[in-house]
PDB file of N, CA and C in Angstrom:
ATOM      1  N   UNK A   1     -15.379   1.121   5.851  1.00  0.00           N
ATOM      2  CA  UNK A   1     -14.263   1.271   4.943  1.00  0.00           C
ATOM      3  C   UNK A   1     -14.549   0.435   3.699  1.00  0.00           C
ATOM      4  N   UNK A   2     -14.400   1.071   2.622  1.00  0.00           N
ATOM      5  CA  UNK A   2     -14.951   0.576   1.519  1.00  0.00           C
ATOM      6  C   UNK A   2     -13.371  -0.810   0.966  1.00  0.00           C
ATOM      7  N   UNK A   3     -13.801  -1.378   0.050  1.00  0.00           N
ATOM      8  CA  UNK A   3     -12.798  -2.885  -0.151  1.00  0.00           C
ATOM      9  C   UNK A   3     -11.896  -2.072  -1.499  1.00  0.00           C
ATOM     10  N   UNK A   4     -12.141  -0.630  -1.933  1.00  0.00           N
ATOM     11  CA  UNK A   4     -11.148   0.162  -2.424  1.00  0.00           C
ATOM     12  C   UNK A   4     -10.251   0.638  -2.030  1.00  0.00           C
ATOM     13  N   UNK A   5     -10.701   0.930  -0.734  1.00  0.00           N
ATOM     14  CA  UNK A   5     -10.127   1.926  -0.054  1.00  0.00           C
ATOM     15  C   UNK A   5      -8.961   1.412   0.848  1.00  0.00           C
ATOM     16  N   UNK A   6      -9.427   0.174   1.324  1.00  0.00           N
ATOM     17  CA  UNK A   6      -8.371  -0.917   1.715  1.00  0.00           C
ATOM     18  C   UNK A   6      -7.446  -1.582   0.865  1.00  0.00           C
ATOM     19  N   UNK A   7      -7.567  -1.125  -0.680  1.00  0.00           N
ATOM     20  CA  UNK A   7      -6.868  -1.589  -1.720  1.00  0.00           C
ATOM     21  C   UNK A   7      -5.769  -0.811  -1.691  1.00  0.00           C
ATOM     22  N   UNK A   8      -6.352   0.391  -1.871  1.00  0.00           N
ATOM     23  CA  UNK A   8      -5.209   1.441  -1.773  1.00  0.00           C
ATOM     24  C   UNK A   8      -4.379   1.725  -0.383  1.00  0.00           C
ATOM     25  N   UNK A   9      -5.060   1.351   0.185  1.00  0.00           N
ATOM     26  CA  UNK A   9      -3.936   1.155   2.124  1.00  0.00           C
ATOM     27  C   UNK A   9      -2.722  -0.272   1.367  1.00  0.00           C
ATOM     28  N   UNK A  10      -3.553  -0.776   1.082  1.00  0.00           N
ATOM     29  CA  UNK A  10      -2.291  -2.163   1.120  1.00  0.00           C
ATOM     30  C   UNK A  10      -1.355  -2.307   0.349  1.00  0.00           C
ATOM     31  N   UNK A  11      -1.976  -1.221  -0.912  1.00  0.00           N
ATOM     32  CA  UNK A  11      -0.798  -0.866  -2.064  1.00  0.00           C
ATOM     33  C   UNK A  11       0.470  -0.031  -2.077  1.00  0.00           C
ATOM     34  N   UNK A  12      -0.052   0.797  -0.926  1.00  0.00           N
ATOM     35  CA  UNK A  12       0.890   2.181  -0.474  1.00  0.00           C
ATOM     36  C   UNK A  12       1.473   1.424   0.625  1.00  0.00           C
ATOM     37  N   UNK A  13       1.531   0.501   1.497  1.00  0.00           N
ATOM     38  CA  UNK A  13       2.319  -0.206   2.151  1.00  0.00           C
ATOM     39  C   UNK A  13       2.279   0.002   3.411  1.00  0.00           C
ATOM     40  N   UNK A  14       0.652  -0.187   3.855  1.00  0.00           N
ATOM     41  CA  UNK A  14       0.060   0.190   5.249  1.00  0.00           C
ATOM     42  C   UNK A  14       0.103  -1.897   5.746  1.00  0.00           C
ATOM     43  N   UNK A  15       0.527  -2.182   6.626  1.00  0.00           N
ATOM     44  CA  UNK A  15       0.033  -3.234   6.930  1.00  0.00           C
ATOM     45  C   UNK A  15      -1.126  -3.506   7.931  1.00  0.00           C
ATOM     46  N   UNK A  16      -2.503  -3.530   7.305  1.00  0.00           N
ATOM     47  CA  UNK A  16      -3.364  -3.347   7.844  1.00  0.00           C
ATOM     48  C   UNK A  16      -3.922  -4.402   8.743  1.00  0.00           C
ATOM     49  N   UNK A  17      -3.717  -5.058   8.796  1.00  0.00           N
ATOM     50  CA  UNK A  17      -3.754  -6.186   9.874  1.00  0.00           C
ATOM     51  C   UNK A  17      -3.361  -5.774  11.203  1.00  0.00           C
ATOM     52  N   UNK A  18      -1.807  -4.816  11.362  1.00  0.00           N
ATOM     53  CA  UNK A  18      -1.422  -4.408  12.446  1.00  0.00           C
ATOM     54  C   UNK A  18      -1.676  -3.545  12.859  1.00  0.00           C
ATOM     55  N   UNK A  19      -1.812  -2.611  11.886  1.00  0.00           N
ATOM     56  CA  UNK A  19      -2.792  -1.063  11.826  1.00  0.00           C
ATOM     57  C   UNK A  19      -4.070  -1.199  12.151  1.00  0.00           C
ATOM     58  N   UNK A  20      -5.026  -2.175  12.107  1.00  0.00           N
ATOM     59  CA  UNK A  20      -6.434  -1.699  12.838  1.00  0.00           C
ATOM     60  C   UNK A  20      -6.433  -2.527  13.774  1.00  0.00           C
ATOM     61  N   UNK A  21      -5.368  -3.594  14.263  1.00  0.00           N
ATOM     62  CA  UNK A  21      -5.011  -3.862  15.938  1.00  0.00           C
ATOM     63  C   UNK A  21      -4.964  -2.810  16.681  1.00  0.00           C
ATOM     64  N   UNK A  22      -4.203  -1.874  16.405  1.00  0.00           N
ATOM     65  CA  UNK A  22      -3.522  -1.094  16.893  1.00  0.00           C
ATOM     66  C   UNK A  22      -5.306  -0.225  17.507  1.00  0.00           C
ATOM     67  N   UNK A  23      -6.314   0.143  16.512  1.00  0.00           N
ATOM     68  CA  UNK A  23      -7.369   0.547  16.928  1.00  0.00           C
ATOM     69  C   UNK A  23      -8.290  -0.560  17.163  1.00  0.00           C
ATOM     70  N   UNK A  24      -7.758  -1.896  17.252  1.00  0.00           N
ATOM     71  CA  UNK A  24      -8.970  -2.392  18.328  1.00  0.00           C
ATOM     72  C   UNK A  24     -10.191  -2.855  17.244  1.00  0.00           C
ATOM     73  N   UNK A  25      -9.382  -3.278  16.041  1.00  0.00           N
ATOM     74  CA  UNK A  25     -10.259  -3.570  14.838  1.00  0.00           C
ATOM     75  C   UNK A  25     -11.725  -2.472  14.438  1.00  0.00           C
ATOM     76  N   UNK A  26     -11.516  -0.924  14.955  1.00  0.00           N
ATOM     77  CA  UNK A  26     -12.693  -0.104  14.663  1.00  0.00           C
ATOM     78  C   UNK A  26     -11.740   0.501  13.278  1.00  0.00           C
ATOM     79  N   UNK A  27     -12.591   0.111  12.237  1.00  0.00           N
ATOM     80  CA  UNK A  27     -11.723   0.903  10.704  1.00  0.00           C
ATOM     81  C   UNK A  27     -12.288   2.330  11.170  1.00  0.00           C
ATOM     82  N   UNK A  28     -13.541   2.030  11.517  1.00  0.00           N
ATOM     83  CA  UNK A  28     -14.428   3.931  11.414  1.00  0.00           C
ATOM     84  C   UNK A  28     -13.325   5.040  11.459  1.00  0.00           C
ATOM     85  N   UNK A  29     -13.016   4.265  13.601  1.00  0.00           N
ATOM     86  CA  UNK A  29     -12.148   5.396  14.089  1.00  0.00           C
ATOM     87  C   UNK A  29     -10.686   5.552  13.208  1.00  0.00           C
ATOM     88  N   UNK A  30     -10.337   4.420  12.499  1.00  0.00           N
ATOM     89  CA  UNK A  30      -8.819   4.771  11.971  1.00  0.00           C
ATOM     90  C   UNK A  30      -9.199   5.456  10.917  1.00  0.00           C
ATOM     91  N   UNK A  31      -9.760   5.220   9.898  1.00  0.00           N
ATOM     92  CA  UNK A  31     -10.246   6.422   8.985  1.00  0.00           C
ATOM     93  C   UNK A  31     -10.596   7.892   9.252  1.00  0.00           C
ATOM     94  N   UNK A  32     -10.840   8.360  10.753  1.00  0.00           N
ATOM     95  CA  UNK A  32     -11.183   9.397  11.361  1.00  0.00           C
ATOM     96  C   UNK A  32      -9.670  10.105  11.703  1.00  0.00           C
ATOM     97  N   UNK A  33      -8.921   9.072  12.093  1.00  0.00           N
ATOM     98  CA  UNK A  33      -7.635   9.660  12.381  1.00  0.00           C
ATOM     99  C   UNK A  33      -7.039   9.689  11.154  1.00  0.00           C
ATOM    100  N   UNK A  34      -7.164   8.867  10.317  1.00  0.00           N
ATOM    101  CA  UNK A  34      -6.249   8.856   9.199  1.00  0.00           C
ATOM    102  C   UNK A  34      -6.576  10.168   8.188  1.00  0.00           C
ATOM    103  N   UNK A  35      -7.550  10.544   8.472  1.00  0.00           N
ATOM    104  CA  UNK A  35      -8.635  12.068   7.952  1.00  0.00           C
ATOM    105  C   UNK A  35      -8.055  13.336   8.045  1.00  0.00           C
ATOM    106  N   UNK A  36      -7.802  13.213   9.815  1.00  0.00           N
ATOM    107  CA  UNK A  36      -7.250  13.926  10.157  1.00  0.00           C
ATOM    108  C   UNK A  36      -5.605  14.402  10.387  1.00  0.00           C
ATOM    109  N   UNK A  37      -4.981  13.051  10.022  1.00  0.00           N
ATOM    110  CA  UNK A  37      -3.883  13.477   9.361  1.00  0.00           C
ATOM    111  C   UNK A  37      -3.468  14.678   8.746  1.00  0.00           C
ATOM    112  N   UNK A  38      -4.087  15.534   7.847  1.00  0.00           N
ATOM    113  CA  UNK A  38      -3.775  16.445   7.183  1.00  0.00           C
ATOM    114  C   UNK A  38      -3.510  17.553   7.796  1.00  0.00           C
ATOM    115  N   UNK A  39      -4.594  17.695   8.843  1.00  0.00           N
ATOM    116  CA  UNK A  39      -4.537  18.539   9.880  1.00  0.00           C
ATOM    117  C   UNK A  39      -3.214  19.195  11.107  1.00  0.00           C
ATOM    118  N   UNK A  40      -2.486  17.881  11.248  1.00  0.00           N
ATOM    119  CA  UNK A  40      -1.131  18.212  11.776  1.00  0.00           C
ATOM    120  C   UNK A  40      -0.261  19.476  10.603  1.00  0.00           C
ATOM    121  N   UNK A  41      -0.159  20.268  11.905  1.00  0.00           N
ATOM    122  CA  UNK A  41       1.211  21.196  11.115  1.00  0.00           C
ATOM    123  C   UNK A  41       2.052  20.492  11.197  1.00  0.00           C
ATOM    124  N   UNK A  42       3.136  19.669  11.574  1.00  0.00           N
ATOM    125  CA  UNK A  42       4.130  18.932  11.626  1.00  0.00           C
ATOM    126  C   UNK A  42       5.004  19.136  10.537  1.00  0.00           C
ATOM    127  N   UNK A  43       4.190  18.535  10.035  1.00  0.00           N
ATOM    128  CA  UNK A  43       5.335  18.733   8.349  1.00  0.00           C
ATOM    129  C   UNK A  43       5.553  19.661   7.941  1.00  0.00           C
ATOM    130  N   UNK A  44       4.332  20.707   8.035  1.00  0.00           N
ATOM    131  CA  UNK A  44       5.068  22.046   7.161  1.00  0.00           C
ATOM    132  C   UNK A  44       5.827  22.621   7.913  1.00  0.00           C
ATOM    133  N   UNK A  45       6.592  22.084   8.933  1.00  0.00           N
ATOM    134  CA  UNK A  45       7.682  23.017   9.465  1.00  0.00           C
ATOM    135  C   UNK A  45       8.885  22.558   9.506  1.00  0.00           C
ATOM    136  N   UNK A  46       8.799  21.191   8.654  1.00  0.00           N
ATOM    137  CA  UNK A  46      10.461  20.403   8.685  1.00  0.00           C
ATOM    138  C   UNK A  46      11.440  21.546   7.454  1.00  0.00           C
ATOM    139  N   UNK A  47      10.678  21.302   6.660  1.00  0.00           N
ATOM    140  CA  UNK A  47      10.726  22.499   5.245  1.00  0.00           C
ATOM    141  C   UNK A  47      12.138  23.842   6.226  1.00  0.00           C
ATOM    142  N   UNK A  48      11.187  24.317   6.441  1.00  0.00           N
ATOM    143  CA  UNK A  48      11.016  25.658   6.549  1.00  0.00           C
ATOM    144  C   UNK A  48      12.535  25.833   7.303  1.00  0.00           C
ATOM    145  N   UNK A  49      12.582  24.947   8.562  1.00  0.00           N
ATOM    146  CA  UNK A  49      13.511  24.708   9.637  1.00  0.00           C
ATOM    147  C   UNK A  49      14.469  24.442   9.376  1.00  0.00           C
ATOM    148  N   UNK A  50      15.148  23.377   7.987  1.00  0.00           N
ATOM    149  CA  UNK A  50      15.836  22.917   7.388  1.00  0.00           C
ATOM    150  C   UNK A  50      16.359  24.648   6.453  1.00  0.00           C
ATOM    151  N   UNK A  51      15.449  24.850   6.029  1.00  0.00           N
ATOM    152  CA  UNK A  51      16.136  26.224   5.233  1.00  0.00           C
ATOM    153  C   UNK A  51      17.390  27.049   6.360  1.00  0.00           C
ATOM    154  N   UNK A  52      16.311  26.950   7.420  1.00  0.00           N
ATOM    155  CA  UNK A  52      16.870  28.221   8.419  1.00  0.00           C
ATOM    156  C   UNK A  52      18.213  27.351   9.014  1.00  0.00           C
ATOM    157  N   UNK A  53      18.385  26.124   8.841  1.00  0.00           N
ATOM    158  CA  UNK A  53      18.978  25.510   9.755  1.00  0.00           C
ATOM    159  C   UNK A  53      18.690  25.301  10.930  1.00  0.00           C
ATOM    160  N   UNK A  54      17.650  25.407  11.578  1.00  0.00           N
ATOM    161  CA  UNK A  54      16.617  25.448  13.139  1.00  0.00           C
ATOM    162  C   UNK A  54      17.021  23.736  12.676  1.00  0.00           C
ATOM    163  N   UNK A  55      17.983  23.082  12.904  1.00  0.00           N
ATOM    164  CA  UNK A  55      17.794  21.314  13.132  1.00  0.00           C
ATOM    165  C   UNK A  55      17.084  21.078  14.585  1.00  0.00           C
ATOM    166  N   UNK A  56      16.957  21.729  15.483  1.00  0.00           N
ATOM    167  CA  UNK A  56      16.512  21.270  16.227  1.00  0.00           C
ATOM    168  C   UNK A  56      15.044  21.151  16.171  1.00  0.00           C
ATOM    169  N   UNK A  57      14.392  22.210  15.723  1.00  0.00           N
ATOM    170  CA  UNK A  57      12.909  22.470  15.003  1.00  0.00           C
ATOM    171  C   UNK A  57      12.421  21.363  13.941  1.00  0.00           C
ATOM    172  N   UNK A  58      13.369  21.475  12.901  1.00  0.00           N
ATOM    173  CA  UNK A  58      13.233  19.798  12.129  1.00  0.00           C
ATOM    174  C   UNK A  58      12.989  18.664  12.387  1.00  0.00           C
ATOM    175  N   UNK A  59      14.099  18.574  13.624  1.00  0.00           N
ATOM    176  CA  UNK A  59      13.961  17.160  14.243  1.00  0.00           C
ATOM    177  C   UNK A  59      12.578  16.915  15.287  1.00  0.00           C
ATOM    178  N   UNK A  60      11.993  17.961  15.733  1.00  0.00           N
ATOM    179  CA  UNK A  60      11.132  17.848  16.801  1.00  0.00           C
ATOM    180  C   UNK A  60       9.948  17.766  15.773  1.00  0.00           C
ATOM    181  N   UNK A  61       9.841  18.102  14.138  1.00  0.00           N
ATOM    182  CA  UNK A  61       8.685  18.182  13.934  1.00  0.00           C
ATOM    183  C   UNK A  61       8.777  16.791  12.680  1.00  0.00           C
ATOM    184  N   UNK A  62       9.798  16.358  12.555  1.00  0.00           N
ATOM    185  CA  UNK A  62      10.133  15.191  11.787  1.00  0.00           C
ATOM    186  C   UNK A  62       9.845  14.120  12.586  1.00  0.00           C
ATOM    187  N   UNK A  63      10.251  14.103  13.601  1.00  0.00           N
ATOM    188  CA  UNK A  63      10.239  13.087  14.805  1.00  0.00           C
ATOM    189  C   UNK A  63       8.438  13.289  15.377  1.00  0.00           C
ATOM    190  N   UNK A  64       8.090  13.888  15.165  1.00  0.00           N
ATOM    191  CA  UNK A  64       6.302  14.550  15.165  1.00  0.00           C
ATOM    192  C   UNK A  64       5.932  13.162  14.145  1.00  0.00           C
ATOM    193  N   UNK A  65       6.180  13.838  13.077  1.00  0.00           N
ATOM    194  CA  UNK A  65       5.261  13.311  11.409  1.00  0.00           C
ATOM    195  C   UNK A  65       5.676  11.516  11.435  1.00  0.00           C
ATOM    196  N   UNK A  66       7.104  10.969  11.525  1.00  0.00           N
ATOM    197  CA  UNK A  66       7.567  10.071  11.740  1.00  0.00           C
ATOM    198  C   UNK A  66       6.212   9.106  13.115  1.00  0.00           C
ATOM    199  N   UNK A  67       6.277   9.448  14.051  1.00  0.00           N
ATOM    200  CA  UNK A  67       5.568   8.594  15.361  1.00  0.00           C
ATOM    201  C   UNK A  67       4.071   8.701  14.925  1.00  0.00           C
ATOM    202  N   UNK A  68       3.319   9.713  14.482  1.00  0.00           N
ATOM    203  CA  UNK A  68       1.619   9.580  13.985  1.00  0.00           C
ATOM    204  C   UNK A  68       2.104   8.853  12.769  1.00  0.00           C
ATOM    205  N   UNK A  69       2.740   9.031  11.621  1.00  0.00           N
ATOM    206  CA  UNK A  69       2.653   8.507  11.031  1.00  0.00           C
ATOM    207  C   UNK A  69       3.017   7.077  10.885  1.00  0.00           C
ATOM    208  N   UNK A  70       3.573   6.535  11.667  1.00  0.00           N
ATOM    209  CA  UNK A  70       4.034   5.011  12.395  1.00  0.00           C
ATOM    210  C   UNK A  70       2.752   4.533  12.704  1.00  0.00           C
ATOM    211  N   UNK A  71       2.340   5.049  13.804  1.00  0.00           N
ATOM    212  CA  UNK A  71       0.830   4.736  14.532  1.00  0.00           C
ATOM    213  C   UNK A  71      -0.594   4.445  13.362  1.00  0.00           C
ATOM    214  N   UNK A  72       0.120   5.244  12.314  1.00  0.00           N
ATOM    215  CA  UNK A  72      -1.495   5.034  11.489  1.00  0.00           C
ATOM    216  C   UNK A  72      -1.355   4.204  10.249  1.00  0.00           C
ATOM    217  N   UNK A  73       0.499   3.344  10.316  1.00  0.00           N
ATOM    218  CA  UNK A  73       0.320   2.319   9.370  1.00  0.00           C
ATOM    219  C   UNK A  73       0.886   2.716   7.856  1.00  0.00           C
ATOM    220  N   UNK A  74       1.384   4.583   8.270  1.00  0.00           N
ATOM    221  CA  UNK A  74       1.716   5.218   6.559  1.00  0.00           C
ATOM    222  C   UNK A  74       3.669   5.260   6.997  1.00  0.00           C
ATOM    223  N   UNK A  75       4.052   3.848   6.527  1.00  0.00           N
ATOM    224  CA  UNK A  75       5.146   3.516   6.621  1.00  0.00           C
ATOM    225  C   UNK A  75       6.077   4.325   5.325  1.00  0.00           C
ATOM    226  N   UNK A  76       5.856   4.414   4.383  1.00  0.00           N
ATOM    227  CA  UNK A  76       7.029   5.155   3.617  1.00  0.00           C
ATOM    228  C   UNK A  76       6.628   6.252   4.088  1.00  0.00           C
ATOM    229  N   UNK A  77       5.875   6.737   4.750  1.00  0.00           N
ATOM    230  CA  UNK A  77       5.983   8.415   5.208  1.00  0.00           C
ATOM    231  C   UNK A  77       6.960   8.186   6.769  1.00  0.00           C
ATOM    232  N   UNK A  78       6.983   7.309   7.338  1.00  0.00           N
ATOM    233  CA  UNK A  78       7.869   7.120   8.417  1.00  0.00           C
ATOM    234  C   UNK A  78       9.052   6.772   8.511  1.00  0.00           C
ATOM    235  N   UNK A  79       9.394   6.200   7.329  1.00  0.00           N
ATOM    236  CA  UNK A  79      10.682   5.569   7.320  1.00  0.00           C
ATOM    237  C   UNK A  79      11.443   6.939   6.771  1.00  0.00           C
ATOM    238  N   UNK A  80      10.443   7.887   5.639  1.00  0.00           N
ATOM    239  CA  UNK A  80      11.241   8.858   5.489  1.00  0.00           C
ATOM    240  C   UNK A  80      12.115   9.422   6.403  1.00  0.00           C
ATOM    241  N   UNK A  81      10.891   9.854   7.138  1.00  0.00           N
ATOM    242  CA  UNK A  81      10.984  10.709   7.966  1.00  0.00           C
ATOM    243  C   UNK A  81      11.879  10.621   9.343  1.00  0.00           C
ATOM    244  N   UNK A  82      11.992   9.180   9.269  1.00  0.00           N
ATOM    245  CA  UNK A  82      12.703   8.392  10.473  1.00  0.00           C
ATOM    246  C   UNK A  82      14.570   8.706   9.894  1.00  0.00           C
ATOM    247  N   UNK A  83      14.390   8.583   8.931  1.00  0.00           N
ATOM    248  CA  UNK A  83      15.453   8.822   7.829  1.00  0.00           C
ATOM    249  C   UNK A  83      16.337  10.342   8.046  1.00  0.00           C
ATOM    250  N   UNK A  84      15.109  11.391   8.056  1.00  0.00           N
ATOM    251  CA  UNK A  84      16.115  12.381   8.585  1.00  0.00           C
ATOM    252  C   UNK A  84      16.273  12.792   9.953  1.00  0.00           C
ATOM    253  N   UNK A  85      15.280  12.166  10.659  1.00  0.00           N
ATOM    254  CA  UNK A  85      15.729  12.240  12.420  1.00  0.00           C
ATOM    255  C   UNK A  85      16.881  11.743  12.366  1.00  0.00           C
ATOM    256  N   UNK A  86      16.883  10.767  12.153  1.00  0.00           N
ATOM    257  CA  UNK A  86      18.473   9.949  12.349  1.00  0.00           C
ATOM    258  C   UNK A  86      19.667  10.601  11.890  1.00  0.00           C
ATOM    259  N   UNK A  87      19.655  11.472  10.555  1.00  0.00           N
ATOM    260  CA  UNK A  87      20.392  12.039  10.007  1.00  0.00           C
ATOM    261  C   UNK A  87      21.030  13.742  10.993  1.00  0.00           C
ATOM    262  N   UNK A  88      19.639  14.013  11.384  1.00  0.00           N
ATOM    263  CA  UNK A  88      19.855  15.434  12.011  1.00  0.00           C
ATOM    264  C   UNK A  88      20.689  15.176  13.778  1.00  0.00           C
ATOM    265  N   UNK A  89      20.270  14.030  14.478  1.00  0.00           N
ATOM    266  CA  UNK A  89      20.519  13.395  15.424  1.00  0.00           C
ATOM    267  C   UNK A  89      21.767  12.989  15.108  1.00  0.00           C
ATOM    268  N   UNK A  90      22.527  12.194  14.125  1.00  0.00           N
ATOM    269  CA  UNK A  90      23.996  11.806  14.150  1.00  0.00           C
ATOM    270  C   UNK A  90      25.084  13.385  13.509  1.00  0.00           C
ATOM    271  N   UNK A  91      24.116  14.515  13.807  1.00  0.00           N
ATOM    272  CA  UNK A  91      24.958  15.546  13.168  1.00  0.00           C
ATOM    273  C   UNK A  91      25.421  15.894  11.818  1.00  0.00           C
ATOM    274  N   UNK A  92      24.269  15.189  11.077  1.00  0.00           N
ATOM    275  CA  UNK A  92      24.991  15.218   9.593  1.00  0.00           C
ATOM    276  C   UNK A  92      23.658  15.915   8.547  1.00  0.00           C
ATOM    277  N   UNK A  93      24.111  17.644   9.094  1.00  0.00           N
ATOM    278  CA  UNK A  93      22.902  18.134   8.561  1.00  0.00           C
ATOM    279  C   UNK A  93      22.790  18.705   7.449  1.00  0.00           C
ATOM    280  N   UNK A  94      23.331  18.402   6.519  1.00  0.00           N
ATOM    281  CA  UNK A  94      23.113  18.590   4.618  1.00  0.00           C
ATOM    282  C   UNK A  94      23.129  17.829   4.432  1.00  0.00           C
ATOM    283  N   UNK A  95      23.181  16.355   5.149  1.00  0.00           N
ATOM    284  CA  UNK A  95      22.539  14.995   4.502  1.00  0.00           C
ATOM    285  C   UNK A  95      21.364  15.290   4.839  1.00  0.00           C
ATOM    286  N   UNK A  96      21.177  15.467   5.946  1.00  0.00           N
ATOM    287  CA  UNK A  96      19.698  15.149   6.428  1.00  0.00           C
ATOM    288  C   UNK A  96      18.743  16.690   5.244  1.00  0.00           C
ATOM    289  N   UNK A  97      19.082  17.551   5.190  1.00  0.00           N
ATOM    290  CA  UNK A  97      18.292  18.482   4.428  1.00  0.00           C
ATOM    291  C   UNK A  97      18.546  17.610   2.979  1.00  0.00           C
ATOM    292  N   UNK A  98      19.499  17.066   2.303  1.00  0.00           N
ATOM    293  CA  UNK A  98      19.637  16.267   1.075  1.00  0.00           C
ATOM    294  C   UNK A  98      18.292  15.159   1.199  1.00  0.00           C
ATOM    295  N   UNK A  99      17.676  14.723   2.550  1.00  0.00           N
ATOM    296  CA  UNK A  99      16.746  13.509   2.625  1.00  0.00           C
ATOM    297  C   UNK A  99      15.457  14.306   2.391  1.00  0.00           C
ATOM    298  N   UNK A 100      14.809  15.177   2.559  1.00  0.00           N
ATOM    299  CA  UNK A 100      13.584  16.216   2.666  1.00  0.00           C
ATOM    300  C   UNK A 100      13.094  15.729   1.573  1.00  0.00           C
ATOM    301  N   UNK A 101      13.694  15.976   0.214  1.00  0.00           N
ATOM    302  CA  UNK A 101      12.703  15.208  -0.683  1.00  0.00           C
ATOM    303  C   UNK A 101      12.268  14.219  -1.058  1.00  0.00           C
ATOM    304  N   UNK A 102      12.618  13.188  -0.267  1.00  0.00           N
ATOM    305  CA  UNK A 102      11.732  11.927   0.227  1.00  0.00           C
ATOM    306  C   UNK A 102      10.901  11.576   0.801  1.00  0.00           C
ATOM    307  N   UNK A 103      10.871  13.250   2.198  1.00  0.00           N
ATOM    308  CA  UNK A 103       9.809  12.912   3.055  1.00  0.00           C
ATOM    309  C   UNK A 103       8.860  14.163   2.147  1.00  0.00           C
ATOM    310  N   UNK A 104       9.282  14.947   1.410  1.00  0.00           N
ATOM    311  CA  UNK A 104       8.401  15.370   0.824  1.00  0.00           C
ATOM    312  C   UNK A 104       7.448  14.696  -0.430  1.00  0.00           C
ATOM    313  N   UNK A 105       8.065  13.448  -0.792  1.00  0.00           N
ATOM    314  CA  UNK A 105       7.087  12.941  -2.049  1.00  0.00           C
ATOM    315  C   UNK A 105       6.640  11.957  -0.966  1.00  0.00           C
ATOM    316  N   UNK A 106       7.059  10.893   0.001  1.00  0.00           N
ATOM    317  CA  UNK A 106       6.065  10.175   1.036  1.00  0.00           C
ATOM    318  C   UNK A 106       4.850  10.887   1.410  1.00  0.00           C
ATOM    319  N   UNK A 107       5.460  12.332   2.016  1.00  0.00           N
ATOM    320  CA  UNK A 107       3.873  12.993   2.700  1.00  0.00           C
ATOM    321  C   UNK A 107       2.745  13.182   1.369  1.00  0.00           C
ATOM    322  N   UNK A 108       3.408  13.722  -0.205  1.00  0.00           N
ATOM    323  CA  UNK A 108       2.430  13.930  -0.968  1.00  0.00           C
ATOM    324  C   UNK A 108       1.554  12.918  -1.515  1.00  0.00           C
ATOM    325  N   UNK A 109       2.331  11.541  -1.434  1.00  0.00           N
ATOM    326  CA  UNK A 109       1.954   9.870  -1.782  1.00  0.00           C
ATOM    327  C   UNK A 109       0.401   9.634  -0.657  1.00  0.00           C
ATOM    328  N   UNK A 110       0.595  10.538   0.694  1.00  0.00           N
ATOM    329  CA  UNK A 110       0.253   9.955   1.731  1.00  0.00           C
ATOM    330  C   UNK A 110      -1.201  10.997   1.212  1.00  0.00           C
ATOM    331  N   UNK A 111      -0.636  11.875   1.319  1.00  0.00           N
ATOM    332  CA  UNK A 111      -2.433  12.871   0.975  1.00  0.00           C
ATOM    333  C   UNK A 111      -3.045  12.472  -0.200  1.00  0.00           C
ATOM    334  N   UNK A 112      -2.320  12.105  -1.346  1.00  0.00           N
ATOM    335  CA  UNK A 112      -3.050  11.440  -2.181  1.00  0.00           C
ATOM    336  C   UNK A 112      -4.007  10.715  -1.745  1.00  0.00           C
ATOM    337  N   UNK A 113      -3.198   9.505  -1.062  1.00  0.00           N
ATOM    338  CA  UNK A 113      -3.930   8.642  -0.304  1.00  0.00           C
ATOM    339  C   UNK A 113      -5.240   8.653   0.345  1.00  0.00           C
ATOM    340  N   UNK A 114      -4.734   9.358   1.109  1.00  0.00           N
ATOM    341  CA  UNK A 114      -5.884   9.781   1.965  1.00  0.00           C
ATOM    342  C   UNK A 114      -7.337  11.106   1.888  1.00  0.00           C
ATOM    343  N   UNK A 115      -6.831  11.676   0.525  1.00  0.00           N
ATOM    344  CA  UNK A 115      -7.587  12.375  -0.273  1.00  0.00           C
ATOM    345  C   UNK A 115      -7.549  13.700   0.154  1.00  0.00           C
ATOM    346  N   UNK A 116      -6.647  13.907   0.508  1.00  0.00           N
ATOM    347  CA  UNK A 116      -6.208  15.667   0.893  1.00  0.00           C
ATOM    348  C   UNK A 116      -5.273  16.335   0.275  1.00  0.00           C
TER     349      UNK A 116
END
């Protein structure tokens, strides 16, 4: 992992200290997962679910993007996202579709990031 690349983890508000505990101090493998991040459908179906009103679909794929994205240290993409679980879960679902574009500029912050 290059000492840029860890610049930009610490700027976007990864706490990396706890984040490559979490892998056992191997950056390789967290960069491998963090790669593959992009790869989850997860997100593109909070969107979609929220249109249809499917909250239950939202929440299962918000509550998806929210826990990998916890695990790999991309905290404003979790807190978003944690943001409308909570919202769809206390029944308050045009708040929670009102929150989407938060977890939609977190996830785009996050591919930036991560170069996808």
């Amino acid at each position: 992992m290059t000492d840029e690349f860890l610049k930009k983890l610490k700027d976007y508000g990864v706490n990396t200290d706890e984040t490559f505990r979490r892998f056992m101090g191997n950056t390789d493998m967290y960069e491998k997962f963090l790669r593959k991040f992009s790869e989850d459908r997860n997100y593109s179906l909070i969107g979609p679910a929220l249109e249809k009103n499917d909250f239950n679909a939202a929440l299962e794929a918000a509550h998806s993007v929210k826990g990998v994205a916890a695990n790999l240290g991309l905290d404003p993409l979790a807190k978003a996202c944690s943001e409308t679980v909570r919202l769809i879960r206390e029944g308050k679902n045009e708040e929670a579709r009102k929150s989407y574009p938060a977890v939609e500029k977190a996830y785009a912050d996050t591919m930036r990031l991560i170069g996808n």
